[in-house]
Protein backbone atom coordinates (compact mmCIF):
# COMPACT_ATOMS: atom_id res chain seq x y z
CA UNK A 1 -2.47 5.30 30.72
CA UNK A 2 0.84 6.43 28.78
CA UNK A 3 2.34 4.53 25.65
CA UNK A 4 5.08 3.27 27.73
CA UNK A 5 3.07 1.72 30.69
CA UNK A 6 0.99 0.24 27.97
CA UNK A 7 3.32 -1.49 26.29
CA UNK A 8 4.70 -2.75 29.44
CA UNK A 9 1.43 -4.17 30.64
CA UNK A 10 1.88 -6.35 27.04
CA UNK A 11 5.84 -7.24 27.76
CA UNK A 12 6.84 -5.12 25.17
CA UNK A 13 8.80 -2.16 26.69
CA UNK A 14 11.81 -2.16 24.96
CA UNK A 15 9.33 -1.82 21.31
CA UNK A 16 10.29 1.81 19.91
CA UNK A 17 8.59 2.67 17.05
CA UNK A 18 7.45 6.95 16.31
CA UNK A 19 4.76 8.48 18.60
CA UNK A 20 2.74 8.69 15.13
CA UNK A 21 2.99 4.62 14.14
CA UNK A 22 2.75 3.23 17.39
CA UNK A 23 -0.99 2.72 18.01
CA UNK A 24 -0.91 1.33 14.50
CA UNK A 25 1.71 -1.06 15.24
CA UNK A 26 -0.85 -3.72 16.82
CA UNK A 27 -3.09 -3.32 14.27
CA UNK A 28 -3.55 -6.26 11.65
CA UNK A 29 -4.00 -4.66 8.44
CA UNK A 30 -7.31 -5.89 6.40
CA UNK A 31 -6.72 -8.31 3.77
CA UNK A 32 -8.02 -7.99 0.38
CA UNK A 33 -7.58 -10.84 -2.19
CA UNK A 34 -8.10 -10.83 -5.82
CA UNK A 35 -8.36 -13.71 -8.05
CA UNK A 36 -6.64 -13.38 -12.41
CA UNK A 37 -9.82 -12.29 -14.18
CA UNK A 38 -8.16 -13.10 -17.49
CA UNK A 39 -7.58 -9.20 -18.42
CA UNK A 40 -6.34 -8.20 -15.02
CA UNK A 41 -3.91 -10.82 -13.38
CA UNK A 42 -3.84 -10.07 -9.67
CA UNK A 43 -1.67 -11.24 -7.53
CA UNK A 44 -1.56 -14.61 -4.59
CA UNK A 45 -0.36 -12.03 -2.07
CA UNK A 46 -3.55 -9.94 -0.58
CA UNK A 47 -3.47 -6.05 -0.84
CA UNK A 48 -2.80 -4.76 2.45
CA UNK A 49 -5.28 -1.63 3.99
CA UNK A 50 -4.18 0.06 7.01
CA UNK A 51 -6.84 2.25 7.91
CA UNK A 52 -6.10 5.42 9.91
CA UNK A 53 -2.24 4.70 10.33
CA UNK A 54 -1.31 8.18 10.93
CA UNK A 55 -2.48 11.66 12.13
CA UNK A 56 -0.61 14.08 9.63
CA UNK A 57 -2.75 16.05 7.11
CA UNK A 58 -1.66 17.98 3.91
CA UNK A 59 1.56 18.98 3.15
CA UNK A 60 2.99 17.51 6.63
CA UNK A 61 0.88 14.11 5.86
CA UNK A 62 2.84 14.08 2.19
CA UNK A 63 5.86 14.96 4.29
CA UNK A 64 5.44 12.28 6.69
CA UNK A 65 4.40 9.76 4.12
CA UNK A 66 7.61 10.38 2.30
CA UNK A 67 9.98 9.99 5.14
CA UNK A 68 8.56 6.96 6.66
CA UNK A 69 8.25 5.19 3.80
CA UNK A 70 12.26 6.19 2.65
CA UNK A 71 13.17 5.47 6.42
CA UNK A 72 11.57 1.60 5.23
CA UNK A 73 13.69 1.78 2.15
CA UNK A 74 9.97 2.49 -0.38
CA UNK A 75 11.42 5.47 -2.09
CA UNK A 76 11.05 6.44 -5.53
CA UNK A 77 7.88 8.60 -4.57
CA UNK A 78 5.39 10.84 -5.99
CA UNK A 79 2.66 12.79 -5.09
CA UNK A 80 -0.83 12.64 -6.91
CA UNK A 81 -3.32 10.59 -7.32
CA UNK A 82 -5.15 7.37 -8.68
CA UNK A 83 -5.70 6.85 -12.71
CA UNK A 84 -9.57 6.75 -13.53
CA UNK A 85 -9.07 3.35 -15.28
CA UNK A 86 -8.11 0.47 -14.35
CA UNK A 87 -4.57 -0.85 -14.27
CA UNK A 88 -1.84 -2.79 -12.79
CA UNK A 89 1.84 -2.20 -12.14
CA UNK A 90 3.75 -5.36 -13.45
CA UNK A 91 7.28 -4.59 -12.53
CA UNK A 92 7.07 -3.34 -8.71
CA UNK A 93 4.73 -3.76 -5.78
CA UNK A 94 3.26 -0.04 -4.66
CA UNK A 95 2.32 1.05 -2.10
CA UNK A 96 -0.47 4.44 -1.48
CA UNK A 97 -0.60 6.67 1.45
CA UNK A 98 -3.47 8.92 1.77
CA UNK A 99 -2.42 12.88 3.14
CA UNK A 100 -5.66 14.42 1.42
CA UNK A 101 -9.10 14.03 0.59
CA UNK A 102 -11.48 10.39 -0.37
CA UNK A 103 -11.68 8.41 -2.77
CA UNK A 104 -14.25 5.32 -4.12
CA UNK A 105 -11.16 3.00 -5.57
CA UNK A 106 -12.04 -0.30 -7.29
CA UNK A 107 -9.56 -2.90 -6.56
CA UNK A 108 -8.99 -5.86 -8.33
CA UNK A 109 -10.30 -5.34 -11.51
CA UNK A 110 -13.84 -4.95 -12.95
CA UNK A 111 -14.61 -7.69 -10.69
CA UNK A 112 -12.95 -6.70 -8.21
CA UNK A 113 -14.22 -4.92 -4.68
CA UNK A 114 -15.30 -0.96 -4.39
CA UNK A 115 -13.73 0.12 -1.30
CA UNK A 116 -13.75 3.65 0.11
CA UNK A 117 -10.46 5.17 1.19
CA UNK A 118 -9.92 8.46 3.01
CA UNK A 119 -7.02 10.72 4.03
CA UNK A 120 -5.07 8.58 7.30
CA UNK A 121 -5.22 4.62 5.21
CA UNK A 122 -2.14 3.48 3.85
CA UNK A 123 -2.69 0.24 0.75
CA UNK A 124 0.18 -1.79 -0.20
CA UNK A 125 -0.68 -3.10 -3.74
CA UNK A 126 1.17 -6.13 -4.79
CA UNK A 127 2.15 -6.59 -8.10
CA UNK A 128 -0.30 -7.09 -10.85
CA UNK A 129 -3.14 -5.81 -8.57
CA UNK A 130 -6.08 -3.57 -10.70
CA UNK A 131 -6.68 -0.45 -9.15
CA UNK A 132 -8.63 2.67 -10.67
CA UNK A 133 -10.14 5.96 -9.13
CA UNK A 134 -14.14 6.06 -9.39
CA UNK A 135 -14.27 9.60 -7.90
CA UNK A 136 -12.43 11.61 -5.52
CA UNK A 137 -12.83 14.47 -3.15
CA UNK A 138 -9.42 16.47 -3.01
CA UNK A 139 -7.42 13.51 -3.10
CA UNK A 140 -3.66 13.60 -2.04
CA UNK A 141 -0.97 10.53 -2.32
CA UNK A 142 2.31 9.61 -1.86
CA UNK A 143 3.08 6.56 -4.13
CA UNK A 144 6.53 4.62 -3.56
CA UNK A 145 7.85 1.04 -4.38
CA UNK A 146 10.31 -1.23 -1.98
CA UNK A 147 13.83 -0.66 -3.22
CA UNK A 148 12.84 2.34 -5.30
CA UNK A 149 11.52 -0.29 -8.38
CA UNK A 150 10.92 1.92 -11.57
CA UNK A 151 7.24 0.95 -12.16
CA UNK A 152 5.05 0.22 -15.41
CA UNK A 153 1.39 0.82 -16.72
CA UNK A 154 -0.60 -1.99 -17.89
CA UNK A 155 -4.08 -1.28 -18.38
CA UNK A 156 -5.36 -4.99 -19.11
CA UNK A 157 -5.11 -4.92 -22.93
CA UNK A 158 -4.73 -7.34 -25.69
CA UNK A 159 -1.04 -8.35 -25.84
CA UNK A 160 0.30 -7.36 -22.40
CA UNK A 161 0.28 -10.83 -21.29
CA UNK A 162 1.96 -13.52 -21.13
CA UNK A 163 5.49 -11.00 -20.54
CA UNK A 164 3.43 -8.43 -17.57
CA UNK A 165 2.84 -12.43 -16.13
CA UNK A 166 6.56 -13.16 -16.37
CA UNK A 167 7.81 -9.07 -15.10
CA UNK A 168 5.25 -10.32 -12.15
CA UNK A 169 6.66 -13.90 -11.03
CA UNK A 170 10.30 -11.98 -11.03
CA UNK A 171 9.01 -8.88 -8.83
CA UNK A 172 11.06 -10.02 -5.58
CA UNK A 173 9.01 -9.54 -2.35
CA UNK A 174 9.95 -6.40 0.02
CA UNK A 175 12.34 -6.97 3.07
CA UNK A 176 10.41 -4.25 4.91
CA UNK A 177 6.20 -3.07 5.55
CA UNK A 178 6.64 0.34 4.20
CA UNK A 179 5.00 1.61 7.48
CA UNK A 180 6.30 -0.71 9.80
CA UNK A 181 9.26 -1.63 8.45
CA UNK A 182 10.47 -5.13 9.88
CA UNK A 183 7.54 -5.29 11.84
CA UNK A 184 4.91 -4.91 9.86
CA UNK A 185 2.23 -6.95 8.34
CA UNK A 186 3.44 -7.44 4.96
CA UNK A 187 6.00 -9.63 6.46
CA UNK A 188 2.90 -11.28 8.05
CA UNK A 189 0.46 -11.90 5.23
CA UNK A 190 3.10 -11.89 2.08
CA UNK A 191 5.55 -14.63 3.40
CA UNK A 192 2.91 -17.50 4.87
């Protein structure tokens, strides 16, 4: 059966979205939910895993990565990878596309959640979520924040706090899922 009589069985036709999104575009992203440790604040909002949103590889996944998320006004980008330490971005939400490689991240904090991440999943980290690398394979990202947000580094110390708490409550949500744009399920699971 072709996309187009597909969507048509499910009334929605007139839905365009690329050839490369649109199997993802039904998908409900999982939800991950971290509570304030007391070192690593977290966030209400859950962090947002899209596994296997897109085909790309390499240099034409970065490539991809880079346009979609500009097309869903995330810009500011960069290409590398995750710190091997835990920390938090208090001044923009992020989110992580995967182009290369695995990775064991831990999310949330030390108590946080180990989850495994491979090249095809796309996270959308809201602000004041821990993340750190435990160990890669040949890992390749493209990093960007909603309105191109200049970002910060907080790594849970002594003294960051109360002001990362205050940069946090001003962080204004996104108007678009940086993969799905107006459609997508951070509008879903961020404005409830």
């Amino acid at each position: 059966m072709n996309r187009q009589t597909f969507l048509s069985l499910l009334g929605l036709a007139s839905l365009s979205l690329p050839r490369n999104a649109m199997s993802y575009s039904l998908k409900v992203p999982e939800t991950l939910f971290f509570k304030d440790d007391g070192t690593i604040p977290n966030s209400k909002y859950p962090l947002l895993v899209y596994r296997n949103a897109f085909s790309e590889r390499n240099g034409p996944g970065a490539e991809w990565l880079e346009r979609r998320f500009a097309a869903n006004n995330w810009t500011n980008s960069w290409r590398n990878g995750v710190y091997s330490f835990h920390h938090y971005h208090s001044t923009s939400h992020e989110v992580l596309g995967i182009y290369s490689g695995k990775a064991l991240l831990h999310l949330g904090g030390e108590n946080g959640r180990k989850v495994n991440v491979q090249a095809g999943d796309i996270l959308v980290i809201p602000a004041g979520v821990g993340h750190k690398n435990l160990g890669s394979d040949q890992l390749g990202i493209v990093g960007a924040y909603p309105d191109g947000r200049s970002w910060d580094v907080n790594k849970g110390l002594p003294g960051e706090r109360p002001q990362a708490d205050k940069n946090i409550a001003a962080v204004p949500l996104p108007s678009t899922d940086p993969l799905l744009g107006k459609e997508g399920g951070l509008l879903t699971h961020w404005l409830l």
